[in-house]
Protein backbone atom coordinates (compact mmCIF):
# COMPACT_ATOMS: atom_id res chain seq x y z
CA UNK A 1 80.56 67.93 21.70
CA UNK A 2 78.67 65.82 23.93
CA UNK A 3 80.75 62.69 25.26
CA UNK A 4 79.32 58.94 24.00
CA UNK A 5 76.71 57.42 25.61
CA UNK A 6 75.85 53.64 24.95
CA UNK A 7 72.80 51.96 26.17
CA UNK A 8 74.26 48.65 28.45
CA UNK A 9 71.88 46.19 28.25
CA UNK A 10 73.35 44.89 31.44
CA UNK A 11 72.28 47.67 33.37
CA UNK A 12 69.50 48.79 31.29
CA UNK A 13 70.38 52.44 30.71
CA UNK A 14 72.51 54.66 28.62
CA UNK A 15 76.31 54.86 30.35
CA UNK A 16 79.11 57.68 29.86
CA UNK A 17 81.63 55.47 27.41
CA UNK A 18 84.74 55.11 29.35
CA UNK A 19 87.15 52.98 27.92
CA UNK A 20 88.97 50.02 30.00
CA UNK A 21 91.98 51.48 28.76
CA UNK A 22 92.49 54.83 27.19
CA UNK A 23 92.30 55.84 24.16
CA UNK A 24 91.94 51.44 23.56
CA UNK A 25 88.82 49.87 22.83
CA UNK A 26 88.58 45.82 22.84
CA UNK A 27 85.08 44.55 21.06
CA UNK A 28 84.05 40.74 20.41
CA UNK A 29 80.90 40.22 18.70
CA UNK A 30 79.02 37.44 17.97
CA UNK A 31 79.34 36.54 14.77
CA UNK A 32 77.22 33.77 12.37
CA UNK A 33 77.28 29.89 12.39
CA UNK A 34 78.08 29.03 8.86
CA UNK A 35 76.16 26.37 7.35
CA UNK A 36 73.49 28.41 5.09
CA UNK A 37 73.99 32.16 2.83
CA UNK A 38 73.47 35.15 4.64
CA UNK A 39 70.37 36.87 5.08
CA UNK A 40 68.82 39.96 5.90
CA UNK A 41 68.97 39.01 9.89
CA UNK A 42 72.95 38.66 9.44
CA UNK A 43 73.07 41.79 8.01
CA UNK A 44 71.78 43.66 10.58
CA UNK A 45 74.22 42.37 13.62
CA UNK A 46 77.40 43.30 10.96
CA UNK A 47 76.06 46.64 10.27
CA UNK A 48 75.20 47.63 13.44
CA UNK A 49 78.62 46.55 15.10
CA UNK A 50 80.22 47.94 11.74
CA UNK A 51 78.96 51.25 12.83
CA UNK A 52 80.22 51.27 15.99
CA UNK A 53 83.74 50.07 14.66
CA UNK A 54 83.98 53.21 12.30
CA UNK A 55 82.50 55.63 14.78
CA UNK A 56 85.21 54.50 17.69
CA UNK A 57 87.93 54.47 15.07
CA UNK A 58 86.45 57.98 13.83
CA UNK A 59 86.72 59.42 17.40
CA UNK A 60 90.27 58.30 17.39
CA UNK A 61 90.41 55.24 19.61
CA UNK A 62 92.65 52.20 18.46
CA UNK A 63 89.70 49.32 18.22
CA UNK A 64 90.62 45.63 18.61
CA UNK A 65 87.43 44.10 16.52
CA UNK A 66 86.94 40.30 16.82
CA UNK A 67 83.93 38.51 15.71
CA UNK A 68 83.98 34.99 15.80
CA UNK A 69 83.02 32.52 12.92
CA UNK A 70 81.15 29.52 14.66
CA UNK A 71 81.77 26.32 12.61
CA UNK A 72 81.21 23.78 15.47
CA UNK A 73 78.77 23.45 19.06
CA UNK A 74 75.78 25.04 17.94
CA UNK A 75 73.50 22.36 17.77
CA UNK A 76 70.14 22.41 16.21
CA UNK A 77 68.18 23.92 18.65
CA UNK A 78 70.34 26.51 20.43
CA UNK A 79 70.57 24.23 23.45
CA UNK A 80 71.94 20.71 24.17
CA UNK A 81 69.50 19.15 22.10
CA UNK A 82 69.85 17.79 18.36
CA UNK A 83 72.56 17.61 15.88
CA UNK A 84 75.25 20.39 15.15
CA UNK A 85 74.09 22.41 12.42
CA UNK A 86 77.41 22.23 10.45
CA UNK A 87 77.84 18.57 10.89
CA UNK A 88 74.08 18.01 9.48
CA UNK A 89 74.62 19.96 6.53
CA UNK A 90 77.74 18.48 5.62
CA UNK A 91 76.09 14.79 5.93
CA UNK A 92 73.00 15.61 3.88
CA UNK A 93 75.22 17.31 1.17
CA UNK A 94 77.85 14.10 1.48
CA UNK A 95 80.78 17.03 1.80
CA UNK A 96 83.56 17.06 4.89
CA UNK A 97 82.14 19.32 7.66
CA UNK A 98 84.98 22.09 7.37
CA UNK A 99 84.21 21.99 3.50
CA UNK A 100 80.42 23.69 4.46
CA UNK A 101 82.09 25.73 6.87
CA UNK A 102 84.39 27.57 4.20
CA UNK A 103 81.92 26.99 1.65
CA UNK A 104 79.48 29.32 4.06
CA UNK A 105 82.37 31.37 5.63
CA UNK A 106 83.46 32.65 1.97
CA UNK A 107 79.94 33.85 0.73
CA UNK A 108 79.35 35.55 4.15
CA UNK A 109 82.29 37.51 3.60
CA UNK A 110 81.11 38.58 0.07
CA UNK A 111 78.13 39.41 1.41
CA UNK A 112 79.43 41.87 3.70
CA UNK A 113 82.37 42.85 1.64
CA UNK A 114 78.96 44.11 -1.15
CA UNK A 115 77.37 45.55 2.12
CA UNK A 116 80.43 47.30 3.34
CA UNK A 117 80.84 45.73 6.16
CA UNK A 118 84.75 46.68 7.18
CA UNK A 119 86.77 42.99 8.14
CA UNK A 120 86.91 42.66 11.71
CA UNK A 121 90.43 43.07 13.19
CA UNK A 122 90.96 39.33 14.17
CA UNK A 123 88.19 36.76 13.16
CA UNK A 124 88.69 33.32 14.73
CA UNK A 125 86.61 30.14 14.27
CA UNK A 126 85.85 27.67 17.04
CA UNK A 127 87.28 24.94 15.95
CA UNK A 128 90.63 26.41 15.58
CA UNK A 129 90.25 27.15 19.94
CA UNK A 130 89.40 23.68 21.05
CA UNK A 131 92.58 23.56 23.22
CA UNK A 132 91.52 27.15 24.76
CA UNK A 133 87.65 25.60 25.14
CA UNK A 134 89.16 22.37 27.03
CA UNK A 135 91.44 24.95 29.05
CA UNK A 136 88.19 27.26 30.11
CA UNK A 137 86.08 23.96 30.89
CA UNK A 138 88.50 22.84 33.48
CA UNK A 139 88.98 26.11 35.24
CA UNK A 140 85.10 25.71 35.27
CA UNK A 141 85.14 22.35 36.87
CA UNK A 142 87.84 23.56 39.15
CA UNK A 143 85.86 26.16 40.45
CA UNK A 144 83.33 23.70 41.70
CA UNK A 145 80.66 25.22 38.84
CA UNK A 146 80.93 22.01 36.38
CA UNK A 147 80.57 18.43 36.93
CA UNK A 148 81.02 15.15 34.29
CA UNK A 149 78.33 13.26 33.27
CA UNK A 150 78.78 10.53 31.19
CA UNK A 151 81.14 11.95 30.01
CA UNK A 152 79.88 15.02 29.08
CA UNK A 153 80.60 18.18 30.86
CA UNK A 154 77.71 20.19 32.22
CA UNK A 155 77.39 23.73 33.92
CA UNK A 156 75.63 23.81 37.45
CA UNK A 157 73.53 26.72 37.21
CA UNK A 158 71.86 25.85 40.45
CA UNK A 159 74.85 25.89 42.20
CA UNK A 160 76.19 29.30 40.74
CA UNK A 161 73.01 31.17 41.00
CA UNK A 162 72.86 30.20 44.56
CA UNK A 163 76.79 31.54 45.01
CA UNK A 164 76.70 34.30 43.09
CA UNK A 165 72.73 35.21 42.20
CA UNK A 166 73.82 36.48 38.66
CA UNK A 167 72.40 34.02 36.43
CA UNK A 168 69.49 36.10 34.72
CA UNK A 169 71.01 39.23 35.41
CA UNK A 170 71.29 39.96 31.55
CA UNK A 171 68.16 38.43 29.62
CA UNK A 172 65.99 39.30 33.04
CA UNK A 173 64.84 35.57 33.27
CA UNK A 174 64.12 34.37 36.66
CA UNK A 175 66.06 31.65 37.82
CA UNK A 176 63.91 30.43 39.98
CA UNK A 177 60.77 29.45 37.85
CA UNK A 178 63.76 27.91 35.54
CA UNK A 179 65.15 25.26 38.54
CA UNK A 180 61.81 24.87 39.34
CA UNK A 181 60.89 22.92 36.09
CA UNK A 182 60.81 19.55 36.39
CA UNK A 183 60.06 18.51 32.87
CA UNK A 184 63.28 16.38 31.67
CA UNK A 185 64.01 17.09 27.15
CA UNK A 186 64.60 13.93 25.77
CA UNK A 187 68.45 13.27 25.63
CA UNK A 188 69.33 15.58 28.67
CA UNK A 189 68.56 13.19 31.59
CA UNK A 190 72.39 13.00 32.01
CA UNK A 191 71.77 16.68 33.43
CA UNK A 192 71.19 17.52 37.17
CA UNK A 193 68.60 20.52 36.35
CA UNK A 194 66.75 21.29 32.95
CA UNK A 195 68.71 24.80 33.06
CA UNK A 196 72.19 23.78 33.10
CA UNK A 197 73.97 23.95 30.09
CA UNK A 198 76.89 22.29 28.14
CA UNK A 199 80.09 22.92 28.23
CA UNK A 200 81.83 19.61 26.70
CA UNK A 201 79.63 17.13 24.54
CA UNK A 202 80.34 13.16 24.09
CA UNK A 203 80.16 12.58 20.64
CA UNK A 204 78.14 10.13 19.77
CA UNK A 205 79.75 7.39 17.56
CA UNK A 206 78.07 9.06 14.25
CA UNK A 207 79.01 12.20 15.20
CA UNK A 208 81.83 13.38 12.83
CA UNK A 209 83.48 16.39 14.24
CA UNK A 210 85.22 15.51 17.87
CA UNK A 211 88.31 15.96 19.68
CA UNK A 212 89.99 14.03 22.18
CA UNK A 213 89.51 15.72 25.97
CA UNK A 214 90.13 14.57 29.28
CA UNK A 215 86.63 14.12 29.34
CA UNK A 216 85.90 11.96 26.14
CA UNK A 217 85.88 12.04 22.52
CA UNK A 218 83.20 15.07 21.49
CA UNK A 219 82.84 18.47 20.92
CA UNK A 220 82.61 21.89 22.69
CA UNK A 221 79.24 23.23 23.79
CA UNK A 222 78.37 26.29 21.72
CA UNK A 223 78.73 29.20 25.12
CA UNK A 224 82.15 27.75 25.20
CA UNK A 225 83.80 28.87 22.13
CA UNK A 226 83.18 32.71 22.53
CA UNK A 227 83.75 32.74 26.60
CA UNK A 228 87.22 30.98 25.02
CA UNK A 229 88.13 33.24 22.05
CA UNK A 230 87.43 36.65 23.84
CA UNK A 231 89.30 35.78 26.59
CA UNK A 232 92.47 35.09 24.15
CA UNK A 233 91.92 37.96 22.34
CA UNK A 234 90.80 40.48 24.44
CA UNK A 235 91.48 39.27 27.97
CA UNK A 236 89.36 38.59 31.30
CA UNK A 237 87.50 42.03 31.09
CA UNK A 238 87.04 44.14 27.95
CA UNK A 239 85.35 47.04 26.84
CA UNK A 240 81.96 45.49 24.74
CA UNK A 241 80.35 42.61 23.79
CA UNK A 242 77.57 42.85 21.29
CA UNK A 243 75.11 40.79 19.01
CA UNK A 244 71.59 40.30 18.19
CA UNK A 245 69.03 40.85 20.86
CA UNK A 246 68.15 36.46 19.94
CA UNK A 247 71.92 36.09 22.02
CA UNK A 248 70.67 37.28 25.15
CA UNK A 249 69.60 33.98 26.15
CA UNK A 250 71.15 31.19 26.49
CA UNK A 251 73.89 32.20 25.14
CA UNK A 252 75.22 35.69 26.55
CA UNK A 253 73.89 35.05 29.86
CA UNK A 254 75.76 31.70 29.74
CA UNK A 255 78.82 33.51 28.71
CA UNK A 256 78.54 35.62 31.75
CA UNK A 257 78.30 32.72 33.77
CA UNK A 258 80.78 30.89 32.74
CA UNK A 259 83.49 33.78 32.94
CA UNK A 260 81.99 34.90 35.95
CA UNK A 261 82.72 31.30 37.19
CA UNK A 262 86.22 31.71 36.84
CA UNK A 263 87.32 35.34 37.19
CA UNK A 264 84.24 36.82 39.71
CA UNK A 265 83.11 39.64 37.03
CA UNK A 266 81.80 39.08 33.66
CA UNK A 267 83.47 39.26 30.36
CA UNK A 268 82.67 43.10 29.14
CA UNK A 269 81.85 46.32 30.68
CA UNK A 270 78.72 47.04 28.37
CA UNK A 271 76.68 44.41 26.77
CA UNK A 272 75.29 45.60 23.42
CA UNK A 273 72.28 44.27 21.49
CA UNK A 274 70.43 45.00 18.17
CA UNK A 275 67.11 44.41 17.51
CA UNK A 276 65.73 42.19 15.21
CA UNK A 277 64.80 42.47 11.30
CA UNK A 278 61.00 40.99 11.16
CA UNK A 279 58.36 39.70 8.73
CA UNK A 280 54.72 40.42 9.67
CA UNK A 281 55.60 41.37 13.11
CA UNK A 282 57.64 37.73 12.99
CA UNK A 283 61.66 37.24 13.47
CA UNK A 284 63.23 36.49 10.61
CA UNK A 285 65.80 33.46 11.08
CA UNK A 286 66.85 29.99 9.55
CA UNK A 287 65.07 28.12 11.47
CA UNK A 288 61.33 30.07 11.54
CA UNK A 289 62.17 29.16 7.70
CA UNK A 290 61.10 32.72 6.72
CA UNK A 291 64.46 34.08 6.05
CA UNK A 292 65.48 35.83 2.06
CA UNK A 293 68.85 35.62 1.58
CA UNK A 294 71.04 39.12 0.81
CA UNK A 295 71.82 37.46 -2.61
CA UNK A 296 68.02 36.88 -3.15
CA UNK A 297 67.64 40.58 -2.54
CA UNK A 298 70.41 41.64 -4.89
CA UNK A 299 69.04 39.46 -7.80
CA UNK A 300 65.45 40.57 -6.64
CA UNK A 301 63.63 36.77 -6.71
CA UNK A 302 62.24 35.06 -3.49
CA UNK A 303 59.12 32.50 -3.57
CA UNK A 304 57.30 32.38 -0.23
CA UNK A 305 58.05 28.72 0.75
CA UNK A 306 54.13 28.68 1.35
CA UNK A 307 52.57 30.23 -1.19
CA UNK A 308 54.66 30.27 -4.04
CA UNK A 309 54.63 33.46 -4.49
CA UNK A 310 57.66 36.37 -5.18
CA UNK A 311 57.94 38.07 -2.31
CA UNK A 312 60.16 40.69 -3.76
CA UNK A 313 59.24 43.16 -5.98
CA UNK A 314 62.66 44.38 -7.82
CA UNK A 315 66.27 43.67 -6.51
CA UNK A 316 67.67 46.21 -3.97
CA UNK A 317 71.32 46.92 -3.83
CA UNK A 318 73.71 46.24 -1.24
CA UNK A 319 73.58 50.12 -0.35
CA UNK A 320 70.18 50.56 -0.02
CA UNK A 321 70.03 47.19 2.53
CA UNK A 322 72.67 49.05 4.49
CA UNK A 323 70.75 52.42 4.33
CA UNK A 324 67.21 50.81 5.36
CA UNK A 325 69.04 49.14 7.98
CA UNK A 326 70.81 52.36 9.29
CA UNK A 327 67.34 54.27 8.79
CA UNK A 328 66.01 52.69 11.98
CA UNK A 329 67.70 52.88 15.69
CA UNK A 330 69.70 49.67 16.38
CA UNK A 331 67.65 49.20 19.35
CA UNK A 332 64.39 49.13 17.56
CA UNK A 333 62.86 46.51 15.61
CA UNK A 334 62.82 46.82 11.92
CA UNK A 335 59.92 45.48 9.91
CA UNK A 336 60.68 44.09 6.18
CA UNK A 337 58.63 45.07 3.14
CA UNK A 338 59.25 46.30 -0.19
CA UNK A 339 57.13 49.74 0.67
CA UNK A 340 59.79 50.38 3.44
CA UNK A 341 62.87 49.35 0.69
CA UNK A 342 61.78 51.35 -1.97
CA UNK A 343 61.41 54.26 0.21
CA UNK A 344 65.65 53.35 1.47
CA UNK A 345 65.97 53.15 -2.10
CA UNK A 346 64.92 56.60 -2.72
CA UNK A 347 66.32 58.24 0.37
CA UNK A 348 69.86 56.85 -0.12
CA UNK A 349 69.63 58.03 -3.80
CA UNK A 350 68.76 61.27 -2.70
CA UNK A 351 71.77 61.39 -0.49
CA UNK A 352 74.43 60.27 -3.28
CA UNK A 353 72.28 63.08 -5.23
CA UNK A 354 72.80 65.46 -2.90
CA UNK A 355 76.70 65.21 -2.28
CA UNK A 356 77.19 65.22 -6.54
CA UNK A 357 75.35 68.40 -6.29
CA UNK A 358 77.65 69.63 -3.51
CA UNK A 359 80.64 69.88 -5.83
CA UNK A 360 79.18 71.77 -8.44
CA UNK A 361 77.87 74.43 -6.30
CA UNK A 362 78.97 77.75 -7.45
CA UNK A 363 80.25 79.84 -4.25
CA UNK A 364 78.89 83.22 -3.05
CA UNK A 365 80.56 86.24 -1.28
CA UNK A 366 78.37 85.14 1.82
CA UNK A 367 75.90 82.56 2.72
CA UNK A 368 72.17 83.16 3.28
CA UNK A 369 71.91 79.95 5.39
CA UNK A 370 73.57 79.49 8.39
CA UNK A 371 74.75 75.55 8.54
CA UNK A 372 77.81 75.37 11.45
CA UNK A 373 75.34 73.61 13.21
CA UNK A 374 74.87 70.61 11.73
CA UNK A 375 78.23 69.44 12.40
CA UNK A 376 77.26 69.20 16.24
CA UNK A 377 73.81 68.03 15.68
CA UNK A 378 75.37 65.20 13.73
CA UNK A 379 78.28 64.39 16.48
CA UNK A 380 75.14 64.92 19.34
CA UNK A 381 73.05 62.37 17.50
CA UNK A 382 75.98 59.89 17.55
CA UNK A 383 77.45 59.84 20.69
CA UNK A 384 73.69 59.78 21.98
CA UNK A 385 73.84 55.67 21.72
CA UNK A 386 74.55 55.72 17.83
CA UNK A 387 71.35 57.41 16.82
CA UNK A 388 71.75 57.06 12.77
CA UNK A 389 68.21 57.83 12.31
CA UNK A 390 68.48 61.34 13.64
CA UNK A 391 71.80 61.53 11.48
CA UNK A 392 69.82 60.80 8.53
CA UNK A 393 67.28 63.18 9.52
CA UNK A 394 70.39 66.40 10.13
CA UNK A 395 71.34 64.98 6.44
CA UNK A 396 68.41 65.23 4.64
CA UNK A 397 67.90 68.93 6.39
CA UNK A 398 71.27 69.78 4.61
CA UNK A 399 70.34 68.28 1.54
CA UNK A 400 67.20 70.69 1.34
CA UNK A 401 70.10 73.48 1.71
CA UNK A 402 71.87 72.03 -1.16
CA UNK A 403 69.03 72.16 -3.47
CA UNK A 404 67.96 75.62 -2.20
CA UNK A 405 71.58 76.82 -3.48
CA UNK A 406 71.40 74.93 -6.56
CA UNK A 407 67.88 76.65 -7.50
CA UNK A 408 69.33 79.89 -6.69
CA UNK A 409 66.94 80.85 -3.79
CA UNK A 410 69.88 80.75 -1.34
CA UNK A 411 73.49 81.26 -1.27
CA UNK A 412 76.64 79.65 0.48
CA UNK A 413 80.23 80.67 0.69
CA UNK A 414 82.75 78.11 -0.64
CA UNK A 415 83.81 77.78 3.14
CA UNK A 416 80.26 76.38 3.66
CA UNK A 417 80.30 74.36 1.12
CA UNK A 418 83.08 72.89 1.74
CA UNK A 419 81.52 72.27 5.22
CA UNK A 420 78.90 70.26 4.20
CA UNK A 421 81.08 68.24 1.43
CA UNK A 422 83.31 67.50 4.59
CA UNK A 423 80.07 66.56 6.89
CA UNK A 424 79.03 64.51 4.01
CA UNK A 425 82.30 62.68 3.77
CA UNK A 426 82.61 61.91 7.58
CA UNK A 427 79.21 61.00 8.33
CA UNK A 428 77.67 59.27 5.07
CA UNK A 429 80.55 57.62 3.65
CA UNK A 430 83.01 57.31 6.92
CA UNK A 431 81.01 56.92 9.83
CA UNK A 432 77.86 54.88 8.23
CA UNK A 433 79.53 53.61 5.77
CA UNK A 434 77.88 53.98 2.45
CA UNK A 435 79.38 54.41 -1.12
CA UNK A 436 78.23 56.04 -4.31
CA UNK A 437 76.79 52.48 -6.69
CA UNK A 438 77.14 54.66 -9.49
CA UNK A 439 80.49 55.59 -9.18
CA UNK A 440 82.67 53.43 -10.37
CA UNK A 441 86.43 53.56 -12.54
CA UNK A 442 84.35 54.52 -15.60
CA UNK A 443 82.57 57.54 -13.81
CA UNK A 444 84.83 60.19 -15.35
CA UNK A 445 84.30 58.61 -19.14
CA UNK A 446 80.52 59.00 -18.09
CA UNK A 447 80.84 62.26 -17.43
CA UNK A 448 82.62 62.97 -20.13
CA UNK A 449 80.09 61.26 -22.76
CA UNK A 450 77.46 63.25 -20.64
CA UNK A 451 78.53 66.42 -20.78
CA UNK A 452 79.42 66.15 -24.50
CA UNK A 453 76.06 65.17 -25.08
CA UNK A 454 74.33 68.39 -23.00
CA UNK A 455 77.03 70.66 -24.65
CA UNK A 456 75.52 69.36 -28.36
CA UNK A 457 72.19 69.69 -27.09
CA UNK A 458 72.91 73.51 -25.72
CA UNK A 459 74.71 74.19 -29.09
CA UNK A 460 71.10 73.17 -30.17
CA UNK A 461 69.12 75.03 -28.31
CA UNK A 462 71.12 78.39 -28.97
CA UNK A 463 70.53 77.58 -32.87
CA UNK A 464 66.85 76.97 -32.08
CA UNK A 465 67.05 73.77 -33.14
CA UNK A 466 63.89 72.44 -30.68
CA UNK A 467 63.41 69.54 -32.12
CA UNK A 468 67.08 68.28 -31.58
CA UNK A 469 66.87 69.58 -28.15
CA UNK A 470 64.04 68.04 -27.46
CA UNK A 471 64.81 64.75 -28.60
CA UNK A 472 68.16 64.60 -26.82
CA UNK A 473 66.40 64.97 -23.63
CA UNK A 474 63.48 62.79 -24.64
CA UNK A 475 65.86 60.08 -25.55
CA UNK A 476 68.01 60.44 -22.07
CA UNK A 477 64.75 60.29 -20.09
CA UNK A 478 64.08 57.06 -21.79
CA UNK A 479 67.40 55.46 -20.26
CA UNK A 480 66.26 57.00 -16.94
CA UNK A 481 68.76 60.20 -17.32
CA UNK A 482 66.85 63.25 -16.69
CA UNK A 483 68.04 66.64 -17.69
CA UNK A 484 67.45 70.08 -16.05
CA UNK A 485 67.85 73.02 -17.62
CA UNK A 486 69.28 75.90 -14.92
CA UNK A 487 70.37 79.17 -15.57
CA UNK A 488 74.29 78.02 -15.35
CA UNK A 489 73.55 75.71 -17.90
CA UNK A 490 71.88 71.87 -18.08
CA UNK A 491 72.75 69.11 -15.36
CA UNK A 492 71.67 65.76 -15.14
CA UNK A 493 70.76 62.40 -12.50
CA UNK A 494 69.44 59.23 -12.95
CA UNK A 495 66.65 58.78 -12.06
């Protein structure tokens, strides 16, 4: 078996996994800023990193997960600008600020509890690290990186980049053309340079979340927080830091900056980033107001906020939003539209199909297909940077075997069958994380009722009874059940 490559974004290539410590893996990930429901563009960040936490844990590596819940800092416009997203929500809706934030923090984990996203080992929230924030900021300003301004606490980017000509070494943004704008935002003037960033805010006297600090009453600047809570968690250097690809900048590169500030290095050994979920070729986000929430998807009913009109066709289930997700490379773009769910739909049905199949295969005294090698074209696949796509594809190759067997134009040994019911296991249900939908507690009365209804329809069909026959299997195609008749007998899937 190959060993695990992961594509740093740091460095810009794919790098030999070697953990910090062995056989230990530390991982903070950026996780969301509740004020609003989840939606599709959450869901990709938590699968993705979900992946990666059930593939490390798979290999056999003990994995410290933490992904942050960000429930104060982030202002409106990702920068220094506007009011904090929590704080505006919780004054238009008249409610305390922390009363949105658990309002929002509750249905995300829902969401990703229907998704299958696992819980991350130690999820913290910014506002319960302001001491560790304050701490950070004046190792910052004791490094001769920060400076106060009005009370405010600012990062000096110019300064940094000129000590330690890092800042851009992430999102590939040249410095340069940055400290060489001289246009000033409105509210920022209190700033030496456009590009510097904050690390403490004043609050100003509506503002309703603040702390006391040595530098006023305010709040901590959004970088902060996570710079803070790995740190605790995870110490100076650990293993990866991921989130969406939107992160890069300001935010990770700030991160960098500000731990680099402190400590000399940055905060992670490889920098991981997904790609976006898009509409029309467009990100899909909160605040390009083109976003459908998960729970819109699971009831199936979203208006276009411009047209009016439904923009999905039929509700999709959590499983098939985690399988179109894990259809595409987390590197690449993903484009949403109800062609490209319909199709997950069908390929993630075909799947569950494929492993009930599996255990009703009759065995053979030897096997006319040879399938060892899927088990290393599967492990190849993910240790070459998580490549779930080409997993899918090895899958859907066995699944052809399956059928093959099934239909009697090939034969396995029950050692080869129980080889692909174990690939199955580890790789679809382990490793990416799907479940069977139509499993549930009652599944055995099901198949009970079911196979008391083929055995009265076979009882039929030996008394020639067609017309019973035929109207048992008429009526189960109806409720989407079809039947096929095999030579061991009649078997039947939804459709």
């Amino acid at each position: 078996m190959q060993p695990l490559l992961i594509y740093n974004t740091l460095t810009r290539q794919k790098e030999l996994f070697t953990p910090l410590t062995p056989d230990h893996v530390g991982m903070y990930v950026c996780g969301p800023t509740v004020y609003g429901d989840a939606h599709l563009g959450h869901a990709r960040p938590a699968i993705t990193f979900d992946l990666v936490f059930r593939y490390l844990r798979h290999l056999g590596y003990k994995v410290r997960y933490v992904r942050n819940i960000t429930d104060v800092g982030h202002l409106e416009h990702d920068a220094d600008e506007g009011e904090d997203k929590i704080a505006k929500k919780a004054r238009l809706e008249q409610l305390e600020p922390m009363e949105v934030a658990q309002y929002y923090t509750n249905r995300y984990h829902a969401s990703m509890d229907r998704l299958g996203v696992l819980r991350p080992s130690i999820e913290p929230h910014a506002s319960g690290h302001i001491i560790e924030q304050i701490e950070i900021i004046q190792k910052i300003i004791d490094a001769g990186f920060a400076y106060v301004s009005n009370g405010s606490v600012y990062f000096d980017v110019r300064k940094y980049h000129e000590a330690t000509h890092k800042y851009g070494c992430l999102s590939g943004r040249v410095i340069d053309e940055m400290l060489s704008t001289t246009r000033e935002l409105d509210g920022q003037n209190e700033k030496r340079e456009t590009a510097d960033f904050a690390l403490w805010k004043k609050a100003a006297p509506e503002h309703i979340m603040r702390w006391n600090s040595p530098w006023s009453v305010g709040f901590p600047g959004w970088h902060t927080e996570c710079t803070a809570m790995g740190t605790k968690y995870l110490g100076e250097m650990f293993d990866i830091h991921g989130g969406g690809m939107d992160l890069m900048f300001p935010h990770h590169e700030s991160e960098i900056a500000q731990q680099t500030a402190i400590t000399g290095h940055g905060p992670c050994k490889y920098w991981m980033h997904n790609n976006m979920i898009t509409i029309n070729g467009q990100k899909m986000g909160k605040s390009l107001g083109n976003f459908i929430t998960l729970d819109e998807f699971f009831n199936g009913s979203h208006k276009n906020p411009q047209t009016g009109e439904e923009m999905l066709d039929q509700p999709y289930s959590p499983m098939t939003i985690r399988f179109f997700i894990l259809q595409a490379h987390y590197r690449s773009t993903v484009d949403f539209s109800n062609d490209a769910l319909v199709a997950a739909e069908k390929g993630y049905t075909r799947l569950m199909q494929t492993f009930k199949t599996l255990k009703s295969l009759q065995p053979s005294k030897t096997s006319s297909v040879d399938v060892k090698e899927y088990r290393q074209k599967c492990y190849d696949a993910m240790n070459d940077d998580f490549n779930t796509p080409i997993v899918i594809s090895h899958l859907f190759d066995m699944a052809k075997v399956v059928n093959t067997v099934n239909d009697h134009k090939a034969t396995l040994t029950q050692a080869d069958i129980d080889e692909l019911k174990d690939l199955f296991q580890t790789f679809v249900f382990d490793v990416m994380g799907l479940r069977d939908e139509a499993s549930s507690d009652n599944t055995a009365i099901i198949d009970g009722l079911m196979q008391m209804i083929l055995d009265v329809r076979a009882t039929a069909k030996a008394n020639k009874d067609w017309t019973t026959s035929d109207k048992i299997r008429d009526n189960l195609a109806a409720l989407g059940i079809a039947v096929k008749d095999g030579k061991d007998g009649a078997t039947w899937e939804l459709k």
